[in-house]
PDB file of N, CA and C in Angstrom:
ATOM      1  N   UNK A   1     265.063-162.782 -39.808  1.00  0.00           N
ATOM      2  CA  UNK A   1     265.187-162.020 -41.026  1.00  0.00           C
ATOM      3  C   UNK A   1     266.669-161.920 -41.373  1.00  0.00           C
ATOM      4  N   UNK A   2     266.669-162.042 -42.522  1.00  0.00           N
ATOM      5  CA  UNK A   2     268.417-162.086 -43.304  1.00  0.00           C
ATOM      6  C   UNK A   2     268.255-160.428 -43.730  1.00  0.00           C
ATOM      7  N   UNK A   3     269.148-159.964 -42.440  1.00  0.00           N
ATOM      8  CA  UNK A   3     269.191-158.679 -42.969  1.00  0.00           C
ATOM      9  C   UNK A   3     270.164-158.072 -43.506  1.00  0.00           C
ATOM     10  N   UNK A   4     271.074-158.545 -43.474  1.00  0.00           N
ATOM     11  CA  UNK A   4     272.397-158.419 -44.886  1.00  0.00           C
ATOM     12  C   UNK A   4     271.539-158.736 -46.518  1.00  0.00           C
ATOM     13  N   UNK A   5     270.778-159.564 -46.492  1.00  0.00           N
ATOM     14  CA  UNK A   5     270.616-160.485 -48.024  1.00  0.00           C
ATOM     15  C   UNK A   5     269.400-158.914 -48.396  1.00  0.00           C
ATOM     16  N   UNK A   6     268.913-158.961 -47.193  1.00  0.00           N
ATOM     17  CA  UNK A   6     267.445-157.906 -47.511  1.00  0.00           C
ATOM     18  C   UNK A   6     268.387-156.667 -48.065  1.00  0.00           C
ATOM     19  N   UNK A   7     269.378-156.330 -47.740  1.00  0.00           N
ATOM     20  CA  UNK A   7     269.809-154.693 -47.485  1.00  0.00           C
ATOM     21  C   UNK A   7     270.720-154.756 -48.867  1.00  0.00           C
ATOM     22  N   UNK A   8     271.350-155.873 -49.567  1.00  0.00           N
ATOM     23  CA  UNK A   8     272.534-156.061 -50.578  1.00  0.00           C
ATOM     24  C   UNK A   8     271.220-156.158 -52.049  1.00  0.00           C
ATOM     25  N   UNK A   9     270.034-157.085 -51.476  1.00  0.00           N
ATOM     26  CA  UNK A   9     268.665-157.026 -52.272  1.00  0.00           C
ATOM     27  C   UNK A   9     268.007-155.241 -52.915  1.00  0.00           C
ATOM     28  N   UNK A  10     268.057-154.960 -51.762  1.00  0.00           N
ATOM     29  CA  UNK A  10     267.428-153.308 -51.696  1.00  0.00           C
ATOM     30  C   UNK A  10     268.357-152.724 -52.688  1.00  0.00           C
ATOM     31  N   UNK A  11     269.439-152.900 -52.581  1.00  0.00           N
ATOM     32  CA  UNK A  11     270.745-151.949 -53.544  1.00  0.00           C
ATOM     33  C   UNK A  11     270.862-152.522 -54.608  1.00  0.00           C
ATOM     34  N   UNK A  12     270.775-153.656 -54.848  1.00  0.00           N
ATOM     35  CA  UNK A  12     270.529-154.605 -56.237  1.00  0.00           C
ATOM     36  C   UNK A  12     269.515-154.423 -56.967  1.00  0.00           C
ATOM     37  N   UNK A  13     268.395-153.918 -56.992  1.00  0.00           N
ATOM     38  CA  UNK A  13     267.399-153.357 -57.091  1.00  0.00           C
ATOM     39  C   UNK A  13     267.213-152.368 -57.743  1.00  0.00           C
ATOM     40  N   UNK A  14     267.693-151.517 -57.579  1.00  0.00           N
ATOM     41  CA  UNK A  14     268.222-149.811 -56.916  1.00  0.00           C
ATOM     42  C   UNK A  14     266.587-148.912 -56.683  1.00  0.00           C
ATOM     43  N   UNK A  15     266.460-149.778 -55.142  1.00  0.00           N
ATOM     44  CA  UNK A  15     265.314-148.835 -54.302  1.00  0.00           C
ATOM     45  C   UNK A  15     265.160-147.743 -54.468  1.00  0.00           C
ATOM     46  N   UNK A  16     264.786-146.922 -55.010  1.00  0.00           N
ATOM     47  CA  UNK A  16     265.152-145.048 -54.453  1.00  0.00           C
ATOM     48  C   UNK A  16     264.673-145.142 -53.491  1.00  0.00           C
ATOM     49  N   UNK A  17     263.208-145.849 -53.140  1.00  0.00           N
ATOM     50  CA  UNK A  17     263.384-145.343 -51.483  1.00  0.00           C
ATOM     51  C   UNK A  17     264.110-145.770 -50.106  1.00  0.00           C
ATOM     52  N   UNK A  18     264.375-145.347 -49.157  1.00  0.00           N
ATOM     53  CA  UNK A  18     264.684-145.734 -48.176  1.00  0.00           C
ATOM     54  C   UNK A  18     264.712-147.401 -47.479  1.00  0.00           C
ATOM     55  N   UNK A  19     265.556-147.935 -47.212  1.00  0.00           N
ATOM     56  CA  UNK A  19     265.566-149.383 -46.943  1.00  0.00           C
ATOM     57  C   UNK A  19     264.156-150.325 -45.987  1.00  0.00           C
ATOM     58  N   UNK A  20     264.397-149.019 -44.788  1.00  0.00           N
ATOM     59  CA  UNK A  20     263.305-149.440 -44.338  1.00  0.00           C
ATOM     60  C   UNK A  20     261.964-149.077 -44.816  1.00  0.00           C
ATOM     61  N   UNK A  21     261.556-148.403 -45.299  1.00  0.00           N
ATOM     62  CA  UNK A  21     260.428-147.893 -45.990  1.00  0.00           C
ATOM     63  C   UNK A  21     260.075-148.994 -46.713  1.00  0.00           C
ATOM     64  N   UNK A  22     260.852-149.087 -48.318  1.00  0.00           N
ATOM     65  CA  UNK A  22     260.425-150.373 -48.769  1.00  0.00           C
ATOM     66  C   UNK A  22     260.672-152.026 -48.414  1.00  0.00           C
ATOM     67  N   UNK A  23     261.226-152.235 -47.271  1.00  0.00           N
ATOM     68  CA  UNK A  23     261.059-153.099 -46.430  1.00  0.00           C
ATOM     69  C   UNK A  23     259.663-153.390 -45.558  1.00  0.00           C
ATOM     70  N   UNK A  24     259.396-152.503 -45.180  1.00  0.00           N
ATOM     71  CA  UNK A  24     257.932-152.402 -44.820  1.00  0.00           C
ATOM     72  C   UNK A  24     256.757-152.167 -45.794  1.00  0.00           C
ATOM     73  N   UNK A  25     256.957-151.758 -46.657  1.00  0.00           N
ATOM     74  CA  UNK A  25     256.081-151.833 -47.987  1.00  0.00           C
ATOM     75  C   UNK A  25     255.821-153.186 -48.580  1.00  0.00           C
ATOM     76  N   UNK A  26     257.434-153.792 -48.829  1.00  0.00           N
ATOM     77  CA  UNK A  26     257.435-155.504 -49.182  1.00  0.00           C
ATOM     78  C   UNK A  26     256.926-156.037 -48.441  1.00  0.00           C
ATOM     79  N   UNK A  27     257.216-156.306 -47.319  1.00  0.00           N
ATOM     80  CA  UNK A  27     256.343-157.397 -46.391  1.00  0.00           C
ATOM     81  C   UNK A  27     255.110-157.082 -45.502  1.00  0.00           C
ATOM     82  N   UNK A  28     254.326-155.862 -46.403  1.00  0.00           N
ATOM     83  CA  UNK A  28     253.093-155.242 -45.811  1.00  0.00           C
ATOM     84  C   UNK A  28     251.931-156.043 -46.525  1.00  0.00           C
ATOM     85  N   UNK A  29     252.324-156.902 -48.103  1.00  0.00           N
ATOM     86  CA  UNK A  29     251.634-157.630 -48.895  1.00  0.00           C
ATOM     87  C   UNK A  29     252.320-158.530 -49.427  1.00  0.00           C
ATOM     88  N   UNK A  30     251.447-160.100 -48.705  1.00  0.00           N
ATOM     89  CA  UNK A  30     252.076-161.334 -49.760  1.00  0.00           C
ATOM     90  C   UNK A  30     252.735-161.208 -50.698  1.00  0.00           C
ATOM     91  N   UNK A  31     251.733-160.645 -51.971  1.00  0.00           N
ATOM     92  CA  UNK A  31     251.584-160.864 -52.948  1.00  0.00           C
ATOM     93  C   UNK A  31     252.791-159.975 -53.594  1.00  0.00           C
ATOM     94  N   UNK A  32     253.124-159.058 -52.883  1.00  0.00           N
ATOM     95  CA  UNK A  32     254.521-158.150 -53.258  1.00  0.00           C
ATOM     96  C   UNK A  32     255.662-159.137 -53.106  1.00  0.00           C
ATOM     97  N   UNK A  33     255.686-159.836 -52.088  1.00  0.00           N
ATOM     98  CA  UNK A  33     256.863-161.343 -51.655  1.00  0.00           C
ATOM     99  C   UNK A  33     256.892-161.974 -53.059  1.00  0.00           C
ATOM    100  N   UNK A  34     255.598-162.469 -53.042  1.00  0.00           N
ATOM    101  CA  UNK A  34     255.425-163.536 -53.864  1.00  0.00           C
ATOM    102  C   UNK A  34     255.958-163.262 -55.907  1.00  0.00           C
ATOM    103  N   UNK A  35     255.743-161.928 -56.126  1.00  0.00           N
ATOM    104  CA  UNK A  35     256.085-161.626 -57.332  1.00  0.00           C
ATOM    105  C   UNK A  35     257.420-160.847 -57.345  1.00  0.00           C
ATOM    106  N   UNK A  36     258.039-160.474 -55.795  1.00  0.00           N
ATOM    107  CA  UNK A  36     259.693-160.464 -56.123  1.00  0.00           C
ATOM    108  C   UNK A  36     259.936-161.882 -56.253  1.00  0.00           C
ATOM    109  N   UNK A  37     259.752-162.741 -55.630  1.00  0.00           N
ATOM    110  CA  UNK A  37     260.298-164.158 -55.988  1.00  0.00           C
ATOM    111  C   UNK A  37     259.790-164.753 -56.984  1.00  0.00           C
ATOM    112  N   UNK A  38     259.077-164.162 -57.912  1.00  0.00           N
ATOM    113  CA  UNK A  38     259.206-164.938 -59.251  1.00  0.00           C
ATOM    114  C   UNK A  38     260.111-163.873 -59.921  1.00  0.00           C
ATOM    115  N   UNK A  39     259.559-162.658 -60.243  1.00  0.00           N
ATOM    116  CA  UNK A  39     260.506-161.622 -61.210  1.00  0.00           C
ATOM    117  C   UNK A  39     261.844-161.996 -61.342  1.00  0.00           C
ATOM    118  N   UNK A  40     262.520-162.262 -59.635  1.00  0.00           N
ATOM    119  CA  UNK A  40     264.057-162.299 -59.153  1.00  0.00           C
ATOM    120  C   UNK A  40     264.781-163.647 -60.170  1.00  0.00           C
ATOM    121  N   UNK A  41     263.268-164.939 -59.807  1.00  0.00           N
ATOM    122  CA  UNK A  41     263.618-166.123 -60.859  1.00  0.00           C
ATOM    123  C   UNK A  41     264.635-166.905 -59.693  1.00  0.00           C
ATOM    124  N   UNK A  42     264.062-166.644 -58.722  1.00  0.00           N
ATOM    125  CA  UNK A  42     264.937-167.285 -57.677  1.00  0.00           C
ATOM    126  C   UNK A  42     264.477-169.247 -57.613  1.00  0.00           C
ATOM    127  N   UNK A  43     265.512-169.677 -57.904  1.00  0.00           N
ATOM    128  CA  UNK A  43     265.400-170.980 -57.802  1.00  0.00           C
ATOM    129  C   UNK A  43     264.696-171.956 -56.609  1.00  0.00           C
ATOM    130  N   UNK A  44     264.963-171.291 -55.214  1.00  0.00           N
ATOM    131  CA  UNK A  44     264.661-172.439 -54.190  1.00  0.00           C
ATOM    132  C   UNK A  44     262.753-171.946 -54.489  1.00  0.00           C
ATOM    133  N   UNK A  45     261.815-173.236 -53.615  1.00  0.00           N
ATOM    134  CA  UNK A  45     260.653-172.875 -53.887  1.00  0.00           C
ATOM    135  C   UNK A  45     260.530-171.619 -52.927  1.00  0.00           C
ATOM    136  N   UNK A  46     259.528-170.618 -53.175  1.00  0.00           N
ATOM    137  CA  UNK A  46     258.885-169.849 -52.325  1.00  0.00           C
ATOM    138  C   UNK A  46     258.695-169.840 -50.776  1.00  0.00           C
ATOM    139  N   UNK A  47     258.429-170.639 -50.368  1.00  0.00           N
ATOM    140  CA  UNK A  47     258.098-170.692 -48.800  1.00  0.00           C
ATOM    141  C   UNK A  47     259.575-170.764 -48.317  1.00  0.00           C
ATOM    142  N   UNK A  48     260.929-171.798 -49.102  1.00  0.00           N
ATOM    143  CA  UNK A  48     261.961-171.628 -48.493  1.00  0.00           C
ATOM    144  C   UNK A  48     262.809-170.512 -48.474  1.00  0.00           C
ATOM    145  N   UNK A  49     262.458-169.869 -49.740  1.00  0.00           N
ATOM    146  CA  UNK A  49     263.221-168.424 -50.151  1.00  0.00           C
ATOM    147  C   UNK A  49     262.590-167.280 -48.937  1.00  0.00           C
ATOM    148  N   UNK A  50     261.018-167.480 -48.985  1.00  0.00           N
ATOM    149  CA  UNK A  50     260.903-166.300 -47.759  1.00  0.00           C
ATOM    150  C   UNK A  50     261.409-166.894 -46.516  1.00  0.00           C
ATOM    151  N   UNK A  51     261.202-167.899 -46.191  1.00  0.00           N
ATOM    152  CA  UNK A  51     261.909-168.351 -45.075  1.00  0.00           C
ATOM    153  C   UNK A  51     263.296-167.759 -44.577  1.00  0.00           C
ATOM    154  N   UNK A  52     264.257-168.086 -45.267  1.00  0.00           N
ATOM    155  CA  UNK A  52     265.363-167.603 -45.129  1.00  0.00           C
ATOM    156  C   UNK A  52     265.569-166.414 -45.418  1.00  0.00           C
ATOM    157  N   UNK A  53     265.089-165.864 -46.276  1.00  0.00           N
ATOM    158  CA  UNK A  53     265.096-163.951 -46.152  1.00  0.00           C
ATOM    159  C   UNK A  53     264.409-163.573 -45.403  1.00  0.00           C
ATOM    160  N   UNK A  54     263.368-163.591 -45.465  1.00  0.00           N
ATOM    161  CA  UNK A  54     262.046-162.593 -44.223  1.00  0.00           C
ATOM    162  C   UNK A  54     262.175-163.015 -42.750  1.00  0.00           C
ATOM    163  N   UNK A  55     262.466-164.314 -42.607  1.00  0.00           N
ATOM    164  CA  UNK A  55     262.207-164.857 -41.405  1.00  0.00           C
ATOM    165  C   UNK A  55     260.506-165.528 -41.518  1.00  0.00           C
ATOM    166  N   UNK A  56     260.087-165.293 -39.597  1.00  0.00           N
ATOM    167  CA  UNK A  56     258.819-165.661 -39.440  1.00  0.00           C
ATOM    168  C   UNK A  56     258.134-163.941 -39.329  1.00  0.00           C
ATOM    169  N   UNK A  57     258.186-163.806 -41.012  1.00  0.00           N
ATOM    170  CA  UNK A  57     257.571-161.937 -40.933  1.00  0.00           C
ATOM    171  C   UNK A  57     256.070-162.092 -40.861  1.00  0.00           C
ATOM    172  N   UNK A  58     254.722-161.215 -40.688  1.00  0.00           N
ATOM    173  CA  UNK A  58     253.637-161.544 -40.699  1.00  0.00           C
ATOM    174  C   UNK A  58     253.567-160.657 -41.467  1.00  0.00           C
ATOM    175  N   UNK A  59     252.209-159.955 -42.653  1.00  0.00           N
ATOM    176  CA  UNK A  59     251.917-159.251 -43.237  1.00  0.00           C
ATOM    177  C   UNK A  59     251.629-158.064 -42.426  1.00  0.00           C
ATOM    178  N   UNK A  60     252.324-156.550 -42.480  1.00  0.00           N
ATOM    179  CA  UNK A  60     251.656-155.401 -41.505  1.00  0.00           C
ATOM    180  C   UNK A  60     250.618-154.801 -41.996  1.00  0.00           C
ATOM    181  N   UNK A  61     249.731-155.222 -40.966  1.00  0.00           N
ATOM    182  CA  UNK A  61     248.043-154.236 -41.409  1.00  0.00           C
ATOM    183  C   UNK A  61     248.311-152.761 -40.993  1.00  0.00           C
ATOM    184  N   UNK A  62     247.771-151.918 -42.494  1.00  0.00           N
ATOM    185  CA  UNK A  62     247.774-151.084 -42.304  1.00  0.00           C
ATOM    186  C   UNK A  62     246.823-150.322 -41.139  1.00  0.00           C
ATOM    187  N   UNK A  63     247.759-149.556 -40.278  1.00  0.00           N
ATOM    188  CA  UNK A  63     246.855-148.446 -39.208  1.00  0.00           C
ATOM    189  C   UNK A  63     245.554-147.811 -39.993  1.00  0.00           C
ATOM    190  N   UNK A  64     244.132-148.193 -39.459  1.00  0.00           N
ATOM    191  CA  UNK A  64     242.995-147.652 -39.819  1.00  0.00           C
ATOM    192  C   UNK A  64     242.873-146.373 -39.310  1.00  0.00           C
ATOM    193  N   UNK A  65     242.750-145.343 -40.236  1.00  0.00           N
ATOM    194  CA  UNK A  65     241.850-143.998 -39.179  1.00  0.00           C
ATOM    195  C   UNK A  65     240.960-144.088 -38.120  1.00  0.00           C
ATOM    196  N   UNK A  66     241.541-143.502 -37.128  1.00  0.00           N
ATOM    197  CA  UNK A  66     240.578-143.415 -35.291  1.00  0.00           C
ATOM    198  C   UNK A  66     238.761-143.040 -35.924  1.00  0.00           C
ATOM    199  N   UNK A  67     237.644-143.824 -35.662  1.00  0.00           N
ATOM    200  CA  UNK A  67     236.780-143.084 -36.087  1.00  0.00           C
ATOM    201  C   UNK A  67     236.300-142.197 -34.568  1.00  0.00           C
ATOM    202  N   UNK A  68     236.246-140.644 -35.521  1.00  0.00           N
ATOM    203  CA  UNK A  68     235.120-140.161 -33.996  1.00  0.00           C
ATOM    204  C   UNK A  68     233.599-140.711 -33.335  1.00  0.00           C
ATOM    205  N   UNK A  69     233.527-141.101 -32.503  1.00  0.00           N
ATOM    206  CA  UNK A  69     232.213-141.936 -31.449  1.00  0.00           C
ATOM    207  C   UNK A  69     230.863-140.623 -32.535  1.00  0.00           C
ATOM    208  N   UNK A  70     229.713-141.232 -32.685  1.00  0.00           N
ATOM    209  CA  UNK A  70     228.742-141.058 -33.127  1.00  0.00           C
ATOM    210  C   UNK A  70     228.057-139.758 -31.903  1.00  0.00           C
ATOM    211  N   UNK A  71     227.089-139.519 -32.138  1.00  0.00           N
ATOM    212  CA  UNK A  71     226.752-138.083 -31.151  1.00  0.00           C
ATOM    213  C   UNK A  71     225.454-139.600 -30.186  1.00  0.00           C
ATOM    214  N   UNK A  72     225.658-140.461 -30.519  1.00  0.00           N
ATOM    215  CA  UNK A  72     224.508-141.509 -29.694  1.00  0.00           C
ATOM    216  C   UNK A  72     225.377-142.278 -28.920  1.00  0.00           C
ATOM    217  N   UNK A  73     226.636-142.379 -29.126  1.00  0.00           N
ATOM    218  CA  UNK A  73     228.122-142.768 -28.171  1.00  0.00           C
ATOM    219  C   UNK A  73     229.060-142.029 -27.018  1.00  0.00           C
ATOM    220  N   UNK A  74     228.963-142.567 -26.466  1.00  0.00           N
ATOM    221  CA  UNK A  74     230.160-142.022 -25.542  1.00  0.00           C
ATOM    222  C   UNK A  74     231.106-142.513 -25.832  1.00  0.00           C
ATOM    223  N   UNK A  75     232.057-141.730 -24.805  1.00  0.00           N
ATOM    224  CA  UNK A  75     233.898-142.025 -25.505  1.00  0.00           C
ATOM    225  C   UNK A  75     234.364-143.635 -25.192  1.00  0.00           C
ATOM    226  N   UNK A  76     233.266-144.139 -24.323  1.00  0.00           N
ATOM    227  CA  UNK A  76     233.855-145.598 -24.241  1.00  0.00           C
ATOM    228  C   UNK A  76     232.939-146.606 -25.126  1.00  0.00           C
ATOM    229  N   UNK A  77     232.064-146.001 -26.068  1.00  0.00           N
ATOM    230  CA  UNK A  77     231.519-146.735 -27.194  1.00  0.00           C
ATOM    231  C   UNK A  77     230.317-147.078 -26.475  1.00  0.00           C
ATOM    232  N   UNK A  78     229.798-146.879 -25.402  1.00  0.00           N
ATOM    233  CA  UNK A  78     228.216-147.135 -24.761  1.00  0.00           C
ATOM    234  C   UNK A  78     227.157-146.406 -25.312  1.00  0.00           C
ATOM    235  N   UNK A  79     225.920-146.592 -25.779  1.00  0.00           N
ATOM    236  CA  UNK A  79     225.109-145.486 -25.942  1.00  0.00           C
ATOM    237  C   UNK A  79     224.585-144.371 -25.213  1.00  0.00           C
ATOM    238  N   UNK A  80     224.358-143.492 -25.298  1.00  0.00           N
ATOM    239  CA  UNK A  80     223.419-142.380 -24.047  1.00  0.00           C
ATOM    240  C   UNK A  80     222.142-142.920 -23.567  1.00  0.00           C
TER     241      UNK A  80
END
């Protein structure tokens, strides 16, 4: 990850939120990548532009809510 280009990006911008916040927001969805790099009008194609900014980033799945075990479950997911 080009984290100078990401952090001079963020202020170019003008994020109100927090760097890392919307750093993790951006690369939580493709499709957020994909339409800063058209809006920006950035010349190299796409895959090379994230390349060199993001790195090898993966999309972060959002944390699902814990569900509570059913009253027919035990705590290790077996039935009674």
């Amino acid at each position: 990850m080009n984290e100078q280009y990401l952090k001079r990006l963020h202020a170019y911008l003008g994020v109100k939120e927090d760097y890392a916040t919307w750093l993790e927001n951006t690369t939580s969805d493709e499709q957020n990548i994909r339409k800063m790099h058209s809006d920006l009008g950035i010349t190299h194609d796409y895959e090379t532009w994230k390349a060199a900014s993001f790195g090898d980033i993966q999309p972060v799945k959002k944390k699902e809510s814990p569900v509570a075990p059913t009253l027919s479950e035990s705590s290790d997911g077996n039935s009674f």
